[in-house]
C-alpha atoms as a PDB file:
ATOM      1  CA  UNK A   1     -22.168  32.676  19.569  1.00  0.00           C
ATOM      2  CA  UNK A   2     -19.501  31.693  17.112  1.00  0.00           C
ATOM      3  CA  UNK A   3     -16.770  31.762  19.933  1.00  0.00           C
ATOM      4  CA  UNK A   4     -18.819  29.318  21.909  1.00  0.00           C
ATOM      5  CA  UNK A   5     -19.535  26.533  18.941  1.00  0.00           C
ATOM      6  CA  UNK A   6     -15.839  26.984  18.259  1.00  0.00           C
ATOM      7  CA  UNK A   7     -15.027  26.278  22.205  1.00  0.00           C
ATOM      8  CA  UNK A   8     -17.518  23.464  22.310  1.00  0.00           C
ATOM      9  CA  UNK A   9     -16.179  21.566  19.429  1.00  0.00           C
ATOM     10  CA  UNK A  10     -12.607  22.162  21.056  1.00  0.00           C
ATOM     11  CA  UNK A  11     -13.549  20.602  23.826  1.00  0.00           C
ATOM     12  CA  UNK A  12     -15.111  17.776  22.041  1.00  0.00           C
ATOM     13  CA  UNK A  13     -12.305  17.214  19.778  1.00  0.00           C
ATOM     14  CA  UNK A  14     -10.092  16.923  22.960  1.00  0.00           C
ATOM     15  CA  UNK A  15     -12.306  14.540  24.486  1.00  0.00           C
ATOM     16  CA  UNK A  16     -11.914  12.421  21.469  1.00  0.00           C
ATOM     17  CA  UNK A  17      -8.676  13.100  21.301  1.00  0.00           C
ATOM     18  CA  UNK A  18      -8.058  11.813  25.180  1.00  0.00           C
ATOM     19  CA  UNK A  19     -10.594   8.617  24.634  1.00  0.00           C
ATOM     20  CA  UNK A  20      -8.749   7.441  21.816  1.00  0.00           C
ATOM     21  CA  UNK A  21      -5.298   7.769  23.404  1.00  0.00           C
ATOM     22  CA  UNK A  22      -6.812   6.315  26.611  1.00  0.00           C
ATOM     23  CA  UNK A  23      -7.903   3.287  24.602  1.00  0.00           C
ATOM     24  CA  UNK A  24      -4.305   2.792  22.722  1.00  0.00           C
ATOM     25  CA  UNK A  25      -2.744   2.636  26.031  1.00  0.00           C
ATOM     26  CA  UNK A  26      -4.846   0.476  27.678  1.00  0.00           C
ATOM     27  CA  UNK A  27      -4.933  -1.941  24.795  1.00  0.00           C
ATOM     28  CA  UNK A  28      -2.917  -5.423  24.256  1.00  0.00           C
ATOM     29  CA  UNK A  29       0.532  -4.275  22.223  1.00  0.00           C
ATOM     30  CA  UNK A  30       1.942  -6.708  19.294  1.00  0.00           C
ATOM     31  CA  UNK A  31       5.109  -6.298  16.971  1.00  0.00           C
ATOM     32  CA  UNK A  32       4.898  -7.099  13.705  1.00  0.00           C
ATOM     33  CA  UNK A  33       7.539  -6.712  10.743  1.00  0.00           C
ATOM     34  CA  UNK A  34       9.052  -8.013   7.730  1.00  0.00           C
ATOM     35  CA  UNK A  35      10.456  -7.699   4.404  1.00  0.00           C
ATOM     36  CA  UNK A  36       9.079  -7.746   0.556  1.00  0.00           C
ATOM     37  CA  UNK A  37      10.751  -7.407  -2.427  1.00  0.00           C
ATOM     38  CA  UNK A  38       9.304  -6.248  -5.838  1.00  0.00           C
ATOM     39  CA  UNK A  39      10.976  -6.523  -9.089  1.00  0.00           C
ATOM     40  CA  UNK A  40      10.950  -6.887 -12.657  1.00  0.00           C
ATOM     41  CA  UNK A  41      10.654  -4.690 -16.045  1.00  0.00           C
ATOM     42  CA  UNK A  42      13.125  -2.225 -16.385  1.00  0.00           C
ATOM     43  CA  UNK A  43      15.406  -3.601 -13.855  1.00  0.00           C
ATOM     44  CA  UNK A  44      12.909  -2.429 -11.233  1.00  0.00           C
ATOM     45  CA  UNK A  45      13.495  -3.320  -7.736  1.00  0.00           C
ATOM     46  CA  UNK A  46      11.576  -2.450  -4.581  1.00  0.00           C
ATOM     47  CA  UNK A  47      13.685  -3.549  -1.493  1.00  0.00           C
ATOM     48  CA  UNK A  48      10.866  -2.585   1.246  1.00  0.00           C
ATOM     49  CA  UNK A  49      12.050  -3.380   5.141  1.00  0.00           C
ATOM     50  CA  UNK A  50       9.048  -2.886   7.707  1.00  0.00           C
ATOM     51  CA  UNK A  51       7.802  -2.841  11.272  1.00  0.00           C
ATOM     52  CA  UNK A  52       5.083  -1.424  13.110  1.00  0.00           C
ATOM     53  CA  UNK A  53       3.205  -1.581  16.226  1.00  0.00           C
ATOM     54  CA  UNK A  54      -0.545  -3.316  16.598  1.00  0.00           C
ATOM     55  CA  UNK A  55      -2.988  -1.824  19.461  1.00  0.00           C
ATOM     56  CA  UNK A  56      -5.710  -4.960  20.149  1.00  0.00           C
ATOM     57  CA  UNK A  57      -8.852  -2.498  21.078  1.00  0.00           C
ATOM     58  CA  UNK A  58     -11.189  -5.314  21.240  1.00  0.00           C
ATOM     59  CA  UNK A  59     -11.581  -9.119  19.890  1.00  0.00           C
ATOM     60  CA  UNK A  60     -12.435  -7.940  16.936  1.00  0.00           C
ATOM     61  CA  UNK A  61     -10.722  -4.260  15.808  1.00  0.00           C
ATOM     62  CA  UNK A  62      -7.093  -3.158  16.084  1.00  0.00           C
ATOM     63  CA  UNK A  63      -5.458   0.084  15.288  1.00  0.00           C
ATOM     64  CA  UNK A  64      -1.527  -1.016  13.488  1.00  0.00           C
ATOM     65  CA  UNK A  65       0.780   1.554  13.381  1.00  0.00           C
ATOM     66  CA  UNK A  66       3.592   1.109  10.772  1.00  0.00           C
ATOM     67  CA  UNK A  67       7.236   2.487   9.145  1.00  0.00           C
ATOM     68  CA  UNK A  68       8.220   0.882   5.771  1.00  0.00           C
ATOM     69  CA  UNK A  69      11.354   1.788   4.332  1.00  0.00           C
ATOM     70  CA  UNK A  70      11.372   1.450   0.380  1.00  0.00           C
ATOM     71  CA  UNK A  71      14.399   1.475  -1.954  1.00  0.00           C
ATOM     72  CA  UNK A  72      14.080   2.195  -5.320  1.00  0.00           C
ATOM     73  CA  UNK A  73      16.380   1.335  -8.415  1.00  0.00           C
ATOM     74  CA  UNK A  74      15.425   1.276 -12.523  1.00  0.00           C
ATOM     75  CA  UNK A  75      16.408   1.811 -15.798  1.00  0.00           C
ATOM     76  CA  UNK A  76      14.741   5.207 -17.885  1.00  0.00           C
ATOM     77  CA  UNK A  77      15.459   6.917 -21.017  1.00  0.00           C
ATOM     78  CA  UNK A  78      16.669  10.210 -19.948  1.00  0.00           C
ATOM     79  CA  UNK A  79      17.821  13.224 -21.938  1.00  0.00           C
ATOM     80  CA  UNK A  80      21.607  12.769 -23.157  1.00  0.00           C
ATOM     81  CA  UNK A  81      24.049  15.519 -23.836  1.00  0.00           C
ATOM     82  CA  UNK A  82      23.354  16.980 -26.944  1.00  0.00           C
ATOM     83  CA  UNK A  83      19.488  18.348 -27.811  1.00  0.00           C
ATOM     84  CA  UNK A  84      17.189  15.369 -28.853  1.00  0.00           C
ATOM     85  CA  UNK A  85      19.249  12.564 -27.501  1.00  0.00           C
ATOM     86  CA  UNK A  86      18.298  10.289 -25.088  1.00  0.00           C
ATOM     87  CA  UNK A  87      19.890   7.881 -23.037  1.00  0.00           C
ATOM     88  CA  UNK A  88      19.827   5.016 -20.587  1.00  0.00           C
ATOM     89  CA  UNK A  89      19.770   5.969 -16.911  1.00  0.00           C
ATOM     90  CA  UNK A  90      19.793   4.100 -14.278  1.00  0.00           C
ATOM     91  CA  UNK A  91      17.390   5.890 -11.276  1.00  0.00           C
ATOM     92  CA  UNK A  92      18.178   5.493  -7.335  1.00  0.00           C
ATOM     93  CA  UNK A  93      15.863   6.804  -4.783  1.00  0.00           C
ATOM     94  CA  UNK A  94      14.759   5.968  -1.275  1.00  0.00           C
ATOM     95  CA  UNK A  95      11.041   6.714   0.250  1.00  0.00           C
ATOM     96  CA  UNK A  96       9.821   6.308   3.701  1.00  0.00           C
ATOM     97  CA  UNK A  97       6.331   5.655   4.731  1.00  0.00           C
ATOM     98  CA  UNK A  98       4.530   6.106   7.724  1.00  0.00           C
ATOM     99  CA  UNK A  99       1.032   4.606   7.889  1.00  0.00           C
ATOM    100  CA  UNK A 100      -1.726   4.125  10.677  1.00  0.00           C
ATOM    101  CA  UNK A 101      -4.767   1.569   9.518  1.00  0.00           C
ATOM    102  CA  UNK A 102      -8.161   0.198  11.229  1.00  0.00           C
ATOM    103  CA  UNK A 103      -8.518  -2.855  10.945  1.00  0.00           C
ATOM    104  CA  UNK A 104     -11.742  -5.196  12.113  1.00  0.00           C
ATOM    105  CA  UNK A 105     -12.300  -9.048  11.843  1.00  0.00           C
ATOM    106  CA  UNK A 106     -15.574 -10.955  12.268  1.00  0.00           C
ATOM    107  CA  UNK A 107     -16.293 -14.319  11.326  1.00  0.00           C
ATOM    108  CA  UNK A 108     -17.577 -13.526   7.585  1.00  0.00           C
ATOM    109  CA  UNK A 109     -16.071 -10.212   7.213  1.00  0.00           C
ATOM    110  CA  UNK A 110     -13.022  -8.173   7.891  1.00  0.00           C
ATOM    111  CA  UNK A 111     -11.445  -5.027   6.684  1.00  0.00           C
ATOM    112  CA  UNK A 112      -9.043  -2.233   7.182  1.00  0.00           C
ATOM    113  CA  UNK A 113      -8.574   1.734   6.364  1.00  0.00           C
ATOM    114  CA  UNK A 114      -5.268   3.111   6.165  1.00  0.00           C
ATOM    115  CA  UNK A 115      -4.141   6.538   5.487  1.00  0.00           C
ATOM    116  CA  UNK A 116      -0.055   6.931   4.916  1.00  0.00           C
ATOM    117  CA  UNK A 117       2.918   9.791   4.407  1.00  0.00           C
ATOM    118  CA  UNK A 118       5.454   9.739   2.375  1.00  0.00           C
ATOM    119  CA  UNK A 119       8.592  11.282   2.415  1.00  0.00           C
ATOM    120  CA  UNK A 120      11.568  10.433  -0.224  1.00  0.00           C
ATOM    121  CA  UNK A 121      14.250  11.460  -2.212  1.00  0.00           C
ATOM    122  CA  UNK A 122      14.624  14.964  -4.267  1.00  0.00           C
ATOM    123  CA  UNK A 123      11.869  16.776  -2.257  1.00  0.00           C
ATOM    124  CA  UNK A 124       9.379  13.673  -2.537  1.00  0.00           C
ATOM    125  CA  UNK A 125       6.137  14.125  -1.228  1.00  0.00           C
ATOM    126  CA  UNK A 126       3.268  11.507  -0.990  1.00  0.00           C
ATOM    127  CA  UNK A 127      -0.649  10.564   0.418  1.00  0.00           C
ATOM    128  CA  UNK A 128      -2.399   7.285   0.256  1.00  0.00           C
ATOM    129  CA  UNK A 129      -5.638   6.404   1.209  1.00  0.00           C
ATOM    130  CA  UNK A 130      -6.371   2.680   1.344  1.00  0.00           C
ATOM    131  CA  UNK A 131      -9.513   0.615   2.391  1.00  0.00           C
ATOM    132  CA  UNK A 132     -10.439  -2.688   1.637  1.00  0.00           C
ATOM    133  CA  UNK A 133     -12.794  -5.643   2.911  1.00  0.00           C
ATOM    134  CA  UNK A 134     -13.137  -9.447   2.563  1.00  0.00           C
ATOM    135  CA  UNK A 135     -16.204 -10.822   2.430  1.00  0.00           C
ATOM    136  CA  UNK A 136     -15.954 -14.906   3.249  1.00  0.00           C
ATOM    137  CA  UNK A 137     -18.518 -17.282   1.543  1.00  0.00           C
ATOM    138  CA  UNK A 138     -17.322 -20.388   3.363  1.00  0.00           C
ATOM    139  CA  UNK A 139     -14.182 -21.255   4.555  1.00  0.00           C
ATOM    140  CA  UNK A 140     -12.523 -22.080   1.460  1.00  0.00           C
ATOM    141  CA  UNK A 141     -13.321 -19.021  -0.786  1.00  0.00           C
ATOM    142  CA  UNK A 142     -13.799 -15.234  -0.262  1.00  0.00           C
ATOM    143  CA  UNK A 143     -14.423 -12.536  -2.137  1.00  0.00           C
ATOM    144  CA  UNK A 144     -11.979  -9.254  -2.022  1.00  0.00           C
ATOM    145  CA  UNK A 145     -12.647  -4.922  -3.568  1.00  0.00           C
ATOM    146  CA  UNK A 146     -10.610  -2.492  -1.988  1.00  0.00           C
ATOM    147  CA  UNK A 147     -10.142   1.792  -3.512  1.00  0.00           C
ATOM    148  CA  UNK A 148      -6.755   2.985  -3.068  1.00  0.00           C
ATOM    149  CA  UNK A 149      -5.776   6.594  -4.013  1.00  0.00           C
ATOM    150  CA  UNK A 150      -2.637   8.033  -4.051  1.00  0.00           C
ATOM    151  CA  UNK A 151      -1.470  11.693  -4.353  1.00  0.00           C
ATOM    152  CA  UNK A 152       2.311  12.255  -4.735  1.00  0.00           C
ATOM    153  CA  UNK A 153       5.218  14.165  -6.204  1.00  0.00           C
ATOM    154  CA  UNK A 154       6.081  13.350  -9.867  1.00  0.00           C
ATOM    155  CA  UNK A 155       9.993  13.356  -9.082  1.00  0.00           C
ATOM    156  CA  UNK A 156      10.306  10.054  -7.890  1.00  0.00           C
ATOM    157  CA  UNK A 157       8.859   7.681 -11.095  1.00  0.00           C
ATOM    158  CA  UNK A 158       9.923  10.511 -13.930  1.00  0.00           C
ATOM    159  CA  UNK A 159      12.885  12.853 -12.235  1.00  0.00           C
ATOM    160  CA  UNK A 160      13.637  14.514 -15.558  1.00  0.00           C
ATOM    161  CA  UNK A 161      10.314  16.346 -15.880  1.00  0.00           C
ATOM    162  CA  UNK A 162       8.759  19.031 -14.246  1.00  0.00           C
ATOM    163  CA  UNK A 163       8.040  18.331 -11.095  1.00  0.00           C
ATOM    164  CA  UNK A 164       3.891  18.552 -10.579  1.00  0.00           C
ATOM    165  CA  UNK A 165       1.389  16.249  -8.167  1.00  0.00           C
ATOM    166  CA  UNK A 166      -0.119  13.337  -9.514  1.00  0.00           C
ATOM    167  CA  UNK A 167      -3.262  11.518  -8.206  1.00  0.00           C
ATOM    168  CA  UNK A 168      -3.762   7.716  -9.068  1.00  0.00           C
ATOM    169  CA  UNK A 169      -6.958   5.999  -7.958  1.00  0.00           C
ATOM    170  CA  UNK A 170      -7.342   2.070  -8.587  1.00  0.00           C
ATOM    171  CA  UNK A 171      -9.877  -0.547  -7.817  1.00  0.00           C
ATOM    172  CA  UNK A 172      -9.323  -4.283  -7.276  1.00  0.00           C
ATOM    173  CA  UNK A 173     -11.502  -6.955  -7.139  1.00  0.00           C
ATOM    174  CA  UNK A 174      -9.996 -10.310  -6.030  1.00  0.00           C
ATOM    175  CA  UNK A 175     -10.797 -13.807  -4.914  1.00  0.00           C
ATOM    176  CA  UNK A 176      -9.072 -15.910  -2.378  1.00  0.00           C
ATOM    177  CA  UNK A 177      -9.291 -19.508  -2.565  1.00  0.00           C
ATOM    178  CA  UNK A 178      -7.619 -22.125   0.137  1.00  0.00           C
ATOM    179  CA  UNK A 179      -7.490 -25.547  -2.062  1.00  0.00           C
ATOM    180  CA  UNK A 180      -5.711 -26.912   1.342  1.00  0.00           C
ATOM    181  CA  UNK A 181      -5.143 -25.830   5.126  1.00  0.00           C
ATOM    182  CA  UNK A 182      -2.280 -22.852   5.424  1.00  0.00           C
ATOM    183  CA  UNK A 183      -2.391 -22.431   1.600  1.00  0.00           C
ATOM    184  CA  UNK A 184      -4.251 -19.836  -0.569  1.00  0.00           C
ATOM    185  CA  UNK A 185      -4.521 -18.647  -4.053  1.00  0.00           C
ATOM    186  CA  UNK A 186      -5.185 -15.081  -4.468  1.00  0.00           C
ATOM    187  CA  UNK A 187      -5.589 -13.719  -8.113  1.00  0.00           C
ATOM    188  CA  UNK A 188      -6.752 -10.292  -8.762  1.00  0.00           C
ATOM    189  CA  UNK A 189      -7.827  -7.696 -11.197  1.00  0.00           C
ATOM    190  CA  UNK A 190      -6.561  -3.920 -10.953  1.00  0.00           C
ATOM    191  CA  UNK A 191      -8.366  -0.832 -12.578  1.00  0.00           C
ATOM    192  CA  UNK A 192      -5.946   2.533 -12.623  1.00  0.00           C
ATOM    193  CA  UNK A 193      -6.457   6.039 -13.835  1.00  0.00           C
ATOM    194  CA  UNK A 194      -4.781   9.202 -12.980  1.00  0.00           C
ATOM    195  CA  UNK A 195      -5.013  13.253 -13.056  1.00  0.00           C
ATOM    196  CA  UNK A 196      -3.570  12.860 -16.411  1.00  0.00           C
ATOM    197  CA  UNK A 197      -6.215  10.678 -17.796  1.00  0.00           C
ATOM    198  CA  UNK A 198      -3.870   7.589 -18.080  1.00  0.00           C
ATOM    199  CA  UNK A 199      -6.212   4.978 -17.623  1.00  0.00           C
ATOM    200  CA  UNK A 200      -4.470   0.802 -17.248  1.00  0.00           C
ATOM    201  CA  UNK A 201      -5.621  -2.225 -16.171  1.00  0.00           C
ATOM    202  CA  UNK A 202      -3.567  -5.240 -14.330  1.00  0.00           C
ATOM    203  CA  UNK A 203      -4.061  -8.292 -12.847  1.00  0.00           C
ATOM    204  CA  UNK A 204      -1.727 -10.839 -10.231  1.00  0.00           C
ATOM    205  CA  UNK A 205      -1.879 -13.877  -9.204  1.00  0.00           C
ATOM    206  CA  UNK A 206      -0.489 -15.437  -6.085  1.00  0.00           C
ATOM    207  CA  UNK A 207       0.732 -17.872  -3.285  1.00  0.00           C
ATOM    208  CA  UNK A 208      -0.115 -17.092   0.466  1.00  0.00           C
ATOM    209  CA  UNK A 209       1.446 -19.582   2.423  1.00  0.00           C
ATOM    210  CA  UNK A 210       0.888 -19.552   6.552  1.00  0.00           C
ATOM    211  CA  UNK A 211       2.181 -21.867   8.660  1.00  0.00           C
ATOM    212  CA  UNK A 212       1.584 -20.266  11.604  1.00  0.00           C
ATOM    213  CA  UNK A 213      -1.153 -17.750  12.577  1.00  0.00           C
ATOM    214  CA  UNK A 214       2.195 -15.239  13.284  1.00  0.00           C
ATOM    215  CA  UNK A 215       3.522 -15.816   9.546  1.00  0.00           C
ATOM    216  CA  UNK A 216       2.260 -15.109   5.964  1.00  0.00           C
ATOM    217  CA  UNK A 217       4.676 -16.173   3.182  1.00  0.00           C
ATOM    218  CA  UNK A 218       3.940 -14.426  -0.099  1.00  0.00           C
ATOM    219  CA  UNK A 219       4.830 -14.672  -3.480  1.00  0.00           C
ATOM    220  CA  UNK A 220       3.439 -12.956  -6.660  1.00  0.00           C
ATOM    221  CA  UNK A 221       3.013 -12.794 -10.215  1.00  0.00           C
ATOM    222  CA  UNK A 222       2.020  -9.343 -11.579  1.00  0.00           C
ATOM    223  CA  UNK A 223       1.388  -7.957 -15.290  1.00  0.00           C
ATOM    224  CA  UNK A 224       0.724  -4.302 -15.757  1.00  0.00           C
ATOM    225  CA  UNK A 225      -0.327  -2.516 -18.505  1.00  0.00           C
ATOM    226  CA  UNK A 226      -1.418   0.989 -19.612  1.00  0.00           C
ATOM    227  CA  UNK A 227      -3.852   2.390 -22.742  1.00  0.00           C
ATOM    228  CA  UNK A 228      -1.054   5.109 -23.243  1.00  0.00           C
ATOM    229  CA  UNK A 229       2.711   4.378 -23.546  1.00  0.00           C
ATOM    230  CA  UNK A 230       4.092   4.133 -19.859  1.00  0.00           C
ATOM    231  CA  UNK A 231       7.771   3.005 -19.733  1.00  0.00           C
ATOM    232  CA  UNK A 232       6.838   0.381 -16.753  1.00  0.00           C
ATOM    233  CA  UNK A 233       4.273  -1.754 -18.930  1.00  0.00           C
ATOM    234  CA  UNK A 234       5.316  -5.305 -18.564  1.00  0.00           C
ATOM    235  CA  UNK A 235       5.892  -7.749 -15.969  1.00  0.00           C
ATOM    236  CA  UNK A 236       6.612  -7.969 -11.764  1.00  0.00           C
ATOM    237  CA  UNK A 237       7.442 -10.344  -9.326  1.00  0.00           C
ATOM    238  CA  UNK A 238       6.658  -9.806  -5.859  1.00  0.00           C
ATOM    239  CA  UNK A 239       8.054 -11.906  -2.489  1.00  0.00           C
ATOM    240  CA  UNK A 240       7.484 -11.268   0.849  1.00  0.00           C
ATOM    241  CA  UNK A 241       8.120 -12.772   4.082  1.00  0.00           C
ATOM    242  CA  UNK A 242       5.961 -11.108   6.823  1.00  0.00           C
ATOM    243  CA  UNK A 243       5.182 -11.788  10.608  1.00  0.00           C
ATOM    244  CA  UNK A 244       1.909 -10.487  12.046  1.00  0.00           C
ATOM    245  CA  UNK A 245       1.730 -10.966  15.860  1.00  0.00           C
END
């Protein structure tokens, strides 16, 4: 009896399997790509290169496949060469991601659920889970939450520990107003707290510029902050320049 459920859920696993790719082929294809770069505190800076692929299913729901590349550079206080000293280091890294994400628009609401890999420098492992929605009042203003957790190797943010997994979970909650056509202002508040009970809040502010439906020009403030010490308290810039066909 146990045989047969376990054939019959087979089967309809590869049924699913077969309708989904069935759909991604027959569907409209789009490229999309672009570049952002994040920086600030502790000389960080986030070069992140990306492209992807988006499958039109319907009108209203697409599946985008994506590849971001990120390279990493900052300054850390790392151990020195005698017992109890500690010096300034300057950290290099590189971390690829690979993502897939739902994504659905109707004419008051539209959201997305993305799951990613990552892969990276000195053994670097990484998962994030991502969904979010928009709600839209009128036009002019809409209201934004999304959950994004993240489980990943220590090595990359604090290479001179032991190396152990850390999970990170944060909420945002977020407006989006459009004072004029092709413009908005998006600020946003950021709740954080990981496996090591490090709880922090944050909040950004930004510029969303689109002239054309195919391009979204970003720019952002960001301040981050923790309850415990965390050597990347302080302040970010982020700029990106993205096309979305």
């Amino acid at each position: 009896m146990n045989e047969k459920r376990l054939t019959a859920r087979a089967v309809v696993a590869l049924l699913l399997l077969v309708s989904a790719a069935a759909a991604v082929l027959a569907a409209e294809v789009r490229p999309q790509f672009g570049l952002e770069m994040y920086g600030g505190t502790n000389k960080l800076l986030i070069v992140n290169p990306w492209l992807g692929l988006r499958f039109g299913l319907s009108a209203k729901t697409s599946l985008i496949f994506r590849y971001h590349y990120h390279g990493f550079s900052f300054d850390y206080w790392g151990r020195g060469d005698t017992p109890g000293e500690t010096v300034l280091k300057r950290r290099r890294a590189s971390v690829s991601r690979f993502s897939g994400t739902f994504y659905f628009q109707s004419a008051k609401l539209e959201g997305y659920s993305s799951f990613s890999y990552l892969t990276g420098t000195d053994s670097y492992r990484g998962y994030i889970a991502d969904n979010g929605l928009e709600w839209k009042f009128v036009n002019a203003l809409s209201a934004l939450v999304s959950l994004y957790a993240i489980r990943e190797k220590s090595v990359l943010w604090r290479p001179e520990e032991e190396p152990r997994w850390l999970n990170t979970y944060s909420l945002r909650l977020g407006a989006k107003f459009r004072p004029v056509r092709k413009l908005s202002f998006n600020p946003n508040v950021y709740f954080h707290r990981n496996s090591e009970d490090a709880k922090g809040t944050a909040w950004s502010a930004g510029l969303i510029y689109t002239p054309a439906w195919w391009l979204a020009v970003t720019a952002y403030y960001f301040r981050y902050g923790e309850t415990a010490f965390y050597t990347f308290r302080g302040n970010y810039f982020n700029f990106g320049l993205n096309f979305y066909f």
